[in-house]
Protein backbone atom coordinates (compact mmCIF):
# COMPACT_ATOMS: atom_id res chain seq x y z
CA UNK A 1 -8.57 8.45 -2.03
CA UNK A 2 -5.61 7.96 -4.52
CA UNK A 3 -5.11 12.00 -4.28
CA UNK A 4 -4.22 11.06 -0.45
CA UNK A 5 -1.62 8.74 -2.12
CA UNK A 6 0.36 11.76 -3.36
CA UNK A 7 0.80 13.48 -0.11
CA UNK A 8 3.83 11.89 1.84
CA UNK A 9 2.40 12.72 5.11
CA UNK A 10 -0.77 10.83 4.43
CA UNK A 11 0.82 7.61 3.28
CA UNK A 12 3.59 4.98 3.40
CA UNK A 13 5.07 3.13 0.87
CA UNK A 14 6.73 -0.07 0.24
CA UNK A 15 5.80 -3.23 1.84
CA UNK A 16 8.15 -3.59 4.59
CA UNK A 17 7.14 -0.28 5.77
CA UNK A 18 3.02 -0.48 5.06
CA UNK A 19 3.12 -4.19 6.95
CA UNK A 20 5.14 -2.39 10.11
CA UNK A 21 2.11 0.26 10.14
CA UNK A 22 -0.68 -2.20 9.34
CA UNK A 23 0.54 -4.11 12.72
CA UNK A 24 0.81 -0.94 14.49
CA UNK A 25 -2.66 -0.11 13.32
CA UNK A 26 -1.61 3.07 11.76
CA UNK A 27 -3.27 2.02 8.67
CA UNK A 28 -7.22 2.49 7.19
CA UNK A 29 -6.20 1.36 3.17
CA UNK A 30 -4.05 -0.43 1.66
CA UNK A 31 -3.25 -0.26 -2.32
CA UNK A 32 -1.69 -3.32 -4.12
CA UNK A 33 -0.36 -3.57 -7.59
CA UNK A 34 -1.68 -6.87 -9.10
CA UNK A 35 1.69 -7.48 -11.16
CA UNK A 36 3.33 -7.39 -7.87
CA UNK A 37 5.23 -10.45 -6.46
CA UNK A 38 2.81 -12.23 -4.13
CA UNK A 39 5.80 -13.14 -1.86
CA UNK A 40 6.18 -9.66 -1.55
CA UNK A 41 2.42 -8.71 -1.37
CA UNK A 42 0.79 -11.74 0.47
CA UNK A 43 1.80 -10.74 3.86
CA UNK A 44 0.64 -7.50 3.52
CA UNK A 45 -2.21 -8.66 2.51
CA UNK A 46 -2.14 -11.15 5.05
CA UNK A 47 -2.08 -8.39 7.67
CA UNK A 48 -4.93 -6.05 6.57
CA UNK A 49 -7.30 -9.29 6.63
CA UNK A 50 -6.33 -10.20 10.05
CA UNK A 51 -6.62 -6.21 10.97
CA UNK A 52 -9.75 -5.56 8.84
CA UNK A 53 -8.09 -3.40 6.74
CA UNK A 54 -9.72 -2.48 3.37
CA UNK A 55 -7.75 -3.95 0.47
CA UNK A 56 -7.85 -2.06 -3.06
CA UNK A 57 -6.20 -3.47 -5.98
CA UNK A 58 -4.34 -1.14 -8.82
CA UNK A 59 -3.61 -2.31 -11.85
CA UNK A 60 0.45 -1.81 -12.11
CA UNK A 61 3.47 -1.01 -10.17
CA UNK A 62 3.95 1.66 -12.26
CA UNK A 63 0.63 3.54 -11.67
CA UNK A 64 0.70 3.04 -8.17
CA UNK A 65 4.03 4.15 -8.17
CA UNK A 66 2.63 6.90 -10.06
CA UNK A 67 -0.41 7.52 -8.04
CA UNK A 68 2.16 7.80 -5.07
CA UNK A 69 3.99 11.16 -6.80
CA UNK A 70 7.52 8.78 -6.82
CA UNK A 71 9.82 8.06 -9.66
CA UNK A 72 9.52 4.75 -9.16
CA UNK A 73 7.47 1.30 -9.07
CA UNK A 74 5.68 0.49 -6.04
CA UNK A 75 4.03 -3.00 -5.02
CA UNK A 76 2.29 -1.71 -2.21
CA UNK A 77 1.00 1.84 -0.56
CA UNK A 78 -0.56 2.80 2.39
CA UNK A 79 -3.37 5.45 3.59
CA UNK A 80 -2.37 6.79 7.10
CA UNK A 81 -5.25 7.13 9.39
């Protein structure tokens, strides 16, 4: 599944924009960084429980950020269905 991560038609990132799909029920997995800010990640995660929405953890920002193809860190990543 984290190949589908590189592919920017296949995913979202961020967690503004992963929570906006998760309530439009665009999304089947979500990918968290556990050094992320839980103010930023707990309604996310919040969300996906409420949705049923599988929940995998990643160890870093930076290798989901990496696992995403982007420069950059990334708290939170979504699979498109």
């Amino acid at each position: 599944m984290q190949q589908a991560l590189k592919e920017p038609a296949r995913r979202v990132v961020g967690a503004r924009q992963v929570l906006r799909a998760v309530s439009e029920g665009k999304i089947r997995e979500v990918y968290i960084a556990r050094d992320a800010d839980p103010f930023v990640t707990r309604p996310v995660m919040d969300a996906c429980e409420t949705v049923g929405v599988r929940i995998m953890e990643m160890d870093t920002m930076a290798l989901l950020g990496a696992a995403c193809g982007i420069e950059v860190k990334a708290s939170v990543a979504g699979l498109l269905k």
